[in-house]
PDB file of N, CA and C in Angstrom:
ATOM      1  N   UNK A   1      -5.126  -2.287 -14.610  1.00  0.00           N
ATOM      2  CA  UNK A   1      -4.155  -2.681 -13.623  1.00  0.00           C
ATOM      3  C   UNK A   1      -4.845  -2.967 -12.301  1.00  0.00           C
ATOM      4  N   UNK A   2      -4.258  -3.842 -11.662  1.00  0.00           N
ATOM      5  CA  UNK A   2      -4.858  -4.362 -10.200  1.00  0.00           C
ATOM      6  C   UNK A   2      -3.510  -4.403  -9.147  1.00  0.00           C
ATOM      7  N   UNK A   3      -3.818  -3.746  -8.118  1.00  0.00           N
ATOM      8  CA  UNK A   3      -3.092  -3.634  -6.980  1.00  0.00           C
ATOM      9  C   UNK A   3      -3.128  -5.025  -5.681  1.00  0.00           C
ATOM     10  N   UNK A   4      -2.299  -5.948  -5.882  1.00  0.00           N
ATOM     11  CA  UNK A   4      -2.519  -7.355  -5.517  1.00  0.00           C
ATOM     12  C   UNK A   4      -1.756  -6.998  -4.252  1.00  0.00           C
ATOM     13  N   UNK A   5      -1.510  -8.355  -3.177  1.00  0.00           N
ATOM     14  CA  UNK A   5      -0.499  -8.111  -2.115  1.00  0.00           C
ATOM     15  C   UNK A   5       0.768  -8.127  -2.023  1.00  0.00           C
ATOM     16  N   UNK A   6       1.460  -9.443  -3.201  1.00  0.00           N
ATOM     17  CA  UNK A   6       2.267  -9.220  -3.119  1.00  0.00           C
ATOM     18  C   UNK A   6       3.185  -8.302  -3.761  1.00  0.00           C
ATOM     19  N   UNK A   7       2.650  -7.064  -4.474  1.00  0.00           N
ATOM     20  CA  UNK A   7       3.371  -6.357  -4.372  1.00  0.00           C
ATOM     21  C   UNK A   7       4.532  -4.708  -3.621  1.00  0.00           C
ATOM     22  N   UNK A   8       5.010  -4.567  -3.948  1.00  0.00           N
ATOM     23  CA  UNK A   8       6.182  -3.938  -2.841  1.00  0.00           C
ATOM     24  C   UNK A   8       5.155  -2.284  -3.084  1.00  0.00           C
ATOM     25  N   UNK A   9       5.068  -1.660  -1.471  1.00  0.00           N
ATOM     26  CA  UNK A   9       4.647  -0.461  -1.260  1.00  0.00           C
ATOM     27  C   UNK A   9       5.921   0.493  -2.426  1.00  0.00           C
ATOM     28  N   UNK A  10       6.697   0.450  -2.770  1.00  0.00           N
ATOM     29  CA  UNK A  10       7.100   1.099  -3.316  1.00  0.00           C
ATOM     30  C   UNK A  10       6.872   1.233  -4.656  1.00  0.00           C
ATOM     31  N   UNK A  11       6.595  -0.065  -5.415  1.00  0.00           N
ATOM     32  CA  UNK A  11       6.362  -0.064  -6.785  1.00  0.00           C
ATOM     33  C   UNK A  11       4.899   0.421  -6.948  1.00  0.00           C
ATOM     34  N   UNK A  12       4.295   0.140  -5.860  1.00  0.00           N
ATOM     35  CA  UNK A  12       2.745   0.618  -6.003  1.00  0.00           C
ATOM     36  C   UNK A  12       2.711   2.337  -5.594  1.00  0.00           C
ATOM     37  N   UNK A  13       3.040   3.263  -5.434  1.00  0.00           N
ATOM     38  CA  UNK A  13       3.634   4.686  -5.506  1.00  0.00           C
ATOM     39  C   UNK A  13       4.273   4.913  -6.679  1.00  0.00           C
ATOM     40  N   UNK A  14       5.172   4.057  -6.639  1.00  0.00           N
ATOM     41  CA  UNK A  14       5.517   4.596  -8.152  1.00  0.00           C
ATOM     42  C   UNK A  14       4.948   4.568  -9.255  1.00  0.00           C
ATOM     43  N   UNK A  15       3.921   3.963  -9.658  1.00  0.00           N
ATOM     44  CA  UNK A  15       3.032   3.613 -10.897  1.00  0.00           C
ATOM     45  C   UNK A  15       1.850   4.286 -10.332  1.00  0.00           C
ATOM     46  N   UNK A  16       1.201   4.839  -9.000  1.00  0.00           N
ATOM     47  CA  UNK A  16       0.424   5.308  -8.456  1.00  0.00           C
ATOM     48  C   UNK A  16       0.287   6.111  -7.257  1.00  0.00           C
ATOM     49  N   UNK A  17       0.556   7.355  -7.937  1.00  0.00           N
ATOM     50  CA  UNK A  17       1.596   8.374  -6.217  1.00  0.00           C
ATOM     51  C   UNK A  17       0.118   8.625  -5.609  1.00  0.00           C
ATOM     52  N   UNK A  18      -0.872   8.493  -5.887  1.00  0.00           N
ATOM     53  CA  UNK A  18      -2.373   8.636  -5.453  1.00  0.00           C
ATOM     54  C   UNK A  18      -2.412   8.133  -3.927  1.00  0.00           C
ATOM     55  N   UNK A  19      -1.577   6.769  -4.136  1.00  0.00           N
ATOM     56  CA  UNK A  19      -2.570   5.593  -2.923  1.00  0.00           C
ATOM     57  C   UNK A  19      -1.579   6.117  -1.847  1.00  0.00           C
ATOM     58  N   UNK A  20      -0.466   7.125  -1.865  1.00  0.00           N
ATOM     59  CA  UNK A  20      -0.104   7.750  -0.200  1.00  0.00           C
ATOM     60  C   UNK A  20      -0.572   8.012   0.584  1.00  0.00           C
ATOM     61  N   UNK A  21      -1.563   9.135   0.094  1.00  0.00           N
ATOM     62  CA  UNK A  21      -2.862   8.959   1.030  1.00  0.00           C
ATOM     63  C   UNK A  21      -3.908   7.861   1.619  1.00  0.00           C
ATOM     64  N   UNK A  22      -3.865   7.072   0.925  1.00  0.00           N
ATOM     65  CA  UNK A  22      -4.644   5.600   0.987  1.00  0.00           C
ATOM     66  C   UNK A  22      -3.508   5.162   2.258  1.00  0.00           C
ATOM     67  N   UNK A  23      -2.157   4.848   1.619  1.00  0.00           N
ATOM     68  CA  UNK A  23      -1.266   4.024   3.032  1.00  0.00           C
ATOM     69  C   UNK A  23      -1.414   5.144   4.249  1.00  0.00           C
ATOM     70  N   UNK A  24      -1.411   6.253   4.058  1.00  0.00           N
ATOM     71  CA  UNK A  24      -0.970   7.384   5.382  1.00  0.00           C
ATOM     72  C   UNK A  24      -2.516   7.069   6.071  1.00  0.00           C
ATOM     73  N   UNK A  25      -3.368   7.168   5.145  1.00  0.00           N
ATOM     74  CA  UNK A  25      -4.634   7.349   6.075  1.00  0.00           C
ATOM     75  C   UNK A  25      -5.239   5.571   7.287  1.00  0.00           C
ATOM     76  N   UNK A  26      -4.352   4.795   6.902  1.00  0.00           N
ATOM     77  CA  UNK A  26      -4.204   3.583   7.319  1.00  0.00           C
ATOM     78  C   UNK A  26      -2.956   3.477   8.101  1.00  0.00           C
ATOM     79  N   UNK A  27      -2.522   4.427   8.945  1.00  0.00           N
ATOM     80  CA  UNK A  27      -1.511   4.875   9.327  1.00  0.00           C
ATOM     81  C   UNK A  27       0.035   4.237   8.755  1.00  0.00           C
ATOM     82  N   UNK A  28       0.153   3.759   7.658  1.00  0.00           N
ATOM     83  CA  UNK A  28       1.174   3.479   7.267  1.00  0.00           C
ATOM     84  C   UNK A  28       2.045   4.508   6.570  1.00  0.00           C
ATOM     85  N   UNK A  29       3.142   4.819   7.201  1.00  0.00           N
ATOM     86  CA  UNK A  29       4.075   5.645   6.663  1.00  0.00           C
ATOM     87  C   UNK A  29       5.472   5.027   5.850  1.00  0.00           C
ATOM     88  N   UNK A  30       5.500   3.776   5.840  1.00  0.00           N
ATOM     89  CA  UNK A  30       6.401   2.819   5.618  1.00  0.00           C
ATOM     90  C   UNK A  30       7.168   3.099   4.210  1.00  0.00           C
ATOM     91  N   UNK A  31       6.699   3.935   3.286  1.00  0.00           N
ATOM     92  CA  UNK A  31       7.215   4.569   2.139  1.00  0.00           C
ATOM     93  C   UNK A  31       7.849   5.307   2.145  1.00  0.00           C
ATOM     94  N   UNK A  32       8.279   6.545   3.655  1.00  0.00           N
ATOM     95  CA  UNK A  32       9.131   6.849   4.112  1.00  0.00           C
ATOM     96  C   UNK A  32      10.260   6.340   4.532  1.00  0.00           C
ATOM     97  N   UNK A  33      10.180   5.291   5.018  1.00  0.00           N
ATOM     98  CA  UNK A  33      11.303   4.290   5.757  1.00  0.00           C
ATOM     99  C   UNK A  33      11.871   2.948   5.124  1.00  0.00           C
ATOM    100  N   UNK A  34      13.306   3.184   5.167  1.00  0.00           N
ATOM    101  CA  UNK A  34      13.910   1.993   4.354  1.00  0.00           C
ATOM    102  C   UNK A  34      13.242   0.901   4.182  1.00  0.00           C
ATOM    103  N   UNK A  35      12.277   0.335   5.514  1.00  0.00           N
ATOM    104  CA  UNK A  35      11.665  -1.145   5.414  1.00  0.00           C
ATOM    105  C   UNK A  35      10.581  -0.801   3.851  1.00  0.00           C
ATOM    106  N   UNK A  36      10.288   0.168   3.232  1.00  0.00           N
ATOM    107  CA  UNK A  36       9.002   0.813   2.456  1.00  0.00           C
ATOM    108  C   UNK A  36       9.607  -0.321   1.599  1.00  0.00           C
ATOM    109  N   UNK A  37      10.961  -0.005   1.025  1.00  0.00           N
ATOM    110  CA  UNK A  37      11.650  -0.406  -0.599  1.00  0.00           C
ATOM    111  C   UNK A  37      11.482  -1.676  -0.862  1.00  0.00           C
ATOM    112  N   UNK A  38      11.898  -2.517   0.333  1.00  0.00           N
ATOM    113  CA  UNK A  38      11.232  -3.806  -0.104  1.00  0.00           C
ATOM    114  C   UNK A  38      10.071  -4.712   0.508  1.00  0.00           C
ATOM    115  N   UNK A  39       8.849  -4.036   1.501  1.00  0.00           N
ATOM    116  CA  UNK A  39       7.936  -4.571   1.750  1.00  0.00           C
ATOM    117  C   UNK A  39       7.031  -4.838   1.222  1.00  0.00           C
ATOM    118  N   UNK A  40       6.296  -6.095   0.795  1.00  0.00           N
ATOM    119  CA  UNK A  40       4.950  -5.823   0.609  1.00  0.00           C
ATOM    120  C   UNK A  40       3.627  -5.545   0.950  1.00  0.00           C
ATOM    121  N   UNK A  41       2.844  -5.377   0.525  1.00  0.00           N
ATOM    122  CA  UNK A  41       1.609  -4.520   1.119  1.00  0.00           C
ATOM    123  C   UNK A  41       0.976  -6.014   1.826  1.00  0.00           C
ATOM    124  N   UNK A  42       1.570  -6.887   1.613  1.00  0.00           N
ATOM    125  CA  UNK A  42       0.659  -7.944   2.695  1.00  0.00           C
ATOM    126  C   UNK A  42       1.532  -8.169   3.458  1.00  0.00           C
ATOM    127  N   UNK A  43       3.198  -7.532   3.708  1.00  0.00           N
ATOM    128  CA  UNK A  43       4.040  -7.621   5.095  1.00  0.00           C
ATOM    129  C   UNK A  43       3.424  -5.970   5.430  1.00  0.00           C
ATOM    130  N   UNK A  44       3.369  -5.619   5.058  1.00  0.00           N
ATOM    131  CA  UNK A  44       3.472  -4.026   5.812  1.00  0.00           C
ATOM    132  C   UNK A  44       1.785  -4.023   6.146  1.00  0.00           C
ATOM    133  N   UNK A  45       0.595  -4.631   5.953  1.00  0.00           N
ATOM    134  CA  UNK A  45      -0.702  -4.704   6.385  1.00  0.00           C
ATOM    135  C   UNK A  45      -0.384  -5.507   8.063  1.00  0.00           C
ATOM    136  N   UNK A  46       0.396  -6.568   7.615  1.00  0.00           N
ATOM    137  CA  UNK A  46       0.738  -7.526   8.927  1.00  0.00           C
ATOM    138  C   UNK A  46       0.861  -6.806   9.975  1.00  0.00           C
ATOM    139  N   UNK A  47       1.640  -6.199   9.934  1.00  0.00           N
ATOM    140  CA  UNK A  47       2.811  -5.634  10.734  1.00  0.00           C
ATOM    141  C   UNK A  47       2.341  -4.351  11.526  1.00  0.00           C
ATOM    142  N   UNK A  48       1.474  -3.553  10.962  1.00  0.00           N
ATOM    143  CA  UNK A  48       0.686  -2.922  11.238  1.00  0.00           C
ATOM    144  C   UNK A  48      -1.049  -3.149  11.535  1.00  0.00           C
ATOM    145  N   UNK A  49      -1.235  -4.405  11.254  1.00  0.00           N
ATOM    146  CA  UNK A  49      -2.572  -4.688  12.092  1.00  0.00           C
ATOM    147  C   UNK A  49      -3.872  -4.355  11.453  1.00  0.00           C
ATOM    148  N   UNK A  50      -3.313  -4.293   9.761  1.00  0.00           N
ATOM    149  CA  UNK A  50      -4.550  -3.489   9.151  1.00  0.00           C
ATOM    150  C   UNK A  50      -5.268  -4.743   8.577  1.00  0.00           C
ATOM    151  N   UNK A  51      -6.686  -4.825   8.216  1.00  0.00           N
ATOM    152  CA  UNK A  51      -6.940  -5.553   7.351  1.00  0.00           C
ATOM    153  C   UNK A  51      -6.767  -5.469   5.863  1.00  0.00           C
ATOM    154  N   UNK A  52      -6.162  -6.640   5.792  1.00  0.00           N
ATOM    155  CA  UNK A  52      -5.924  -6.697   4.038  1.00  0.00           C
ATOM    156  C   UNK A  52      -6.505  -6.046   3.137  1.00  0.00           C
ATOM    157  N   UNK A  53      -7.526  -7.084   3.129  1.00  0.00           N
ATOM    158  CA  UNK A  53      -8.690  -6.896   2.047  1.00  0.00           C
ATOM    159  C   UNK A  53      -9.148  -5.637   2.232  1.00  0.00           C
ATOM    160  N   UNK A  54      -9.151  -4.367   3.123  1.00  0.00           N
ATOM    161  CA  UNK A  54      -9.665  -3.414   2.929  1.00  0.00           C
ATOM    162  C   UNK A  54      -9.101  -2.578   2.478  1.00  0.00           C
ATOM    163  N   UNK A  55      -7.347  -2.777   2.804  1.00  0.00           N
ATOM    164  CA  UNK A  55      -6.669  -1.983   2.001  1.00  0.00           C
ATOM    165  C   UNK A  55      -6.530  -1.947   0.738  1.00  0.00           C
ATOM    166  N   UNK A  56      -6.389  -3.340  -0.005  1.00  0.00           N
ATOM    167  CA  UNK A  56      -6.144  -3.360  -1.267  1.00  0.00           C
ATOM    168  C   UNK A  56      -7.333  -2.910  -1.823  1.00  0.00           C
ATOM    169  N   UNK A  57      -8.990  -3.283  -1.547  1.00  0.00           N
ATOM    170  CA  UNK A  57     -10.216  -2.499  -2.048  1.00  0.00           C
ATOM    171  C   UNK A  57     -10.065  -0.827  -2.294  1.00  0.00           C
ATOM    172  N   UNK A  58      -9.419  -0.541  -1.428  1.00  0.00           N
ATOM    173  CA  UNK A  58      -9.314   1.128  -1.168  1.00  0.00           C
ATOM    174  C   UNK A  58      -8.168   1.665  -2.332  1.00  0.00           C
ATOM    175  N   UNK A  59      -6.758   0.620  -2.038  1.00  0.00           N
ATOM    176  CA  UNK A  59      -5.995   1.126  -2.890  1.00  0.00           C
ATOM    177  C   UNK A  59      -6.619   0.669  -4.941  1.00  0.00           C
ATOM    178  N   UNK A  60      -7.391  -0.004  -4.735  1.00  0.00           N
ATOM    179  CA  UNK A  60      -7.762  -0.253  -6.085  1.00  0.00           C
ATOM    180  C   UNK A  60      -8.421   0.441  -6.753  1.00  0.00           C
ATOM    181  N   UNK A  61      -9.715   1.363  -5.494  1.00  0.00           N
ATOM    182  CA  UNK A  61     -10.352   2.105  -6.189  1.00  0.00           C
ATOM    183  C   UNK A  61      -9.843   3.691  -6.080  1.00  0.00           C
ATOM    184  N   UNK A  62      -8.670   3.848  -5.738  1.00  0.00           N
ATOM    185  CA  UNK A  62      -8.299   4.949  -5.919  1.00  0.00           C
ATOM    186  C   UNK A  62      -7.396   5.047  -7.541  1.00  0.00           C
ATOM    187  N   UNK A  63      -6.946   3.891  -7.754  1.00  0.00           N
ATOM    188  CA  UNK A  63      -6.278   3.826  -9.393  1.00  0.00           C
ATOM    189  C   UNK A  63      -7.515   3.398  -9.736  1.00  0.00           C
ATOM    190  N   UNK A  64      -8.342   3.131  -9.814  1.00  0.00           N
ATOM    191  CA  UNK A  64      -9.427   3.242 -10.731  1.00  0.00           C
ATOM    192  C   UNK A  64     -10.504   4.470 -10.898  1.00  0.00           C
ATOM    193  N   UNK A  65      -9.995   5.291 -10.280  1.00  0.00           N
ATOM    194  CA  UNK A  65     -10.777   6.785 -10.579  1.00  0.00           C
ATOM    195  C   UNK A  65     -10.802   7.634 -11.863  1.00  0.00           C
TER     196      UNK A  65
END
């Protein structure tokens, strides 16, 4: 499995409760908050100012452990 952008912070927790720490430590808490259910990790990177590509590297190699 591969953790791409457009998918929704929520479906990616749910198939992988691991990468919370991955979003929290990137200060995203957005899985808490209604906007979580339907954002995706390339609106909720935006929005918060993170770089992409480093998140999804990070969240990939944490489901690949």
């Amino acid at each position: 499995m591969e953790i791409v952008k457009e998918m929704r912070i929520s479906d990616v927790l749910e198939i992988a409760p691991q990468t919370a720490e991955i979003f929290m430590g990137f200060g995203m808490s957005c899985f808490a908050c209604p906007m979580g259910e339907g954002e995706t990790i390339e609106e909720a990177a935006m929005v918060h100012g993170i770089d992409l590509e480093e998140l999804l590297k990070m969240l990939n190699q944490a489901i690949n452990e």
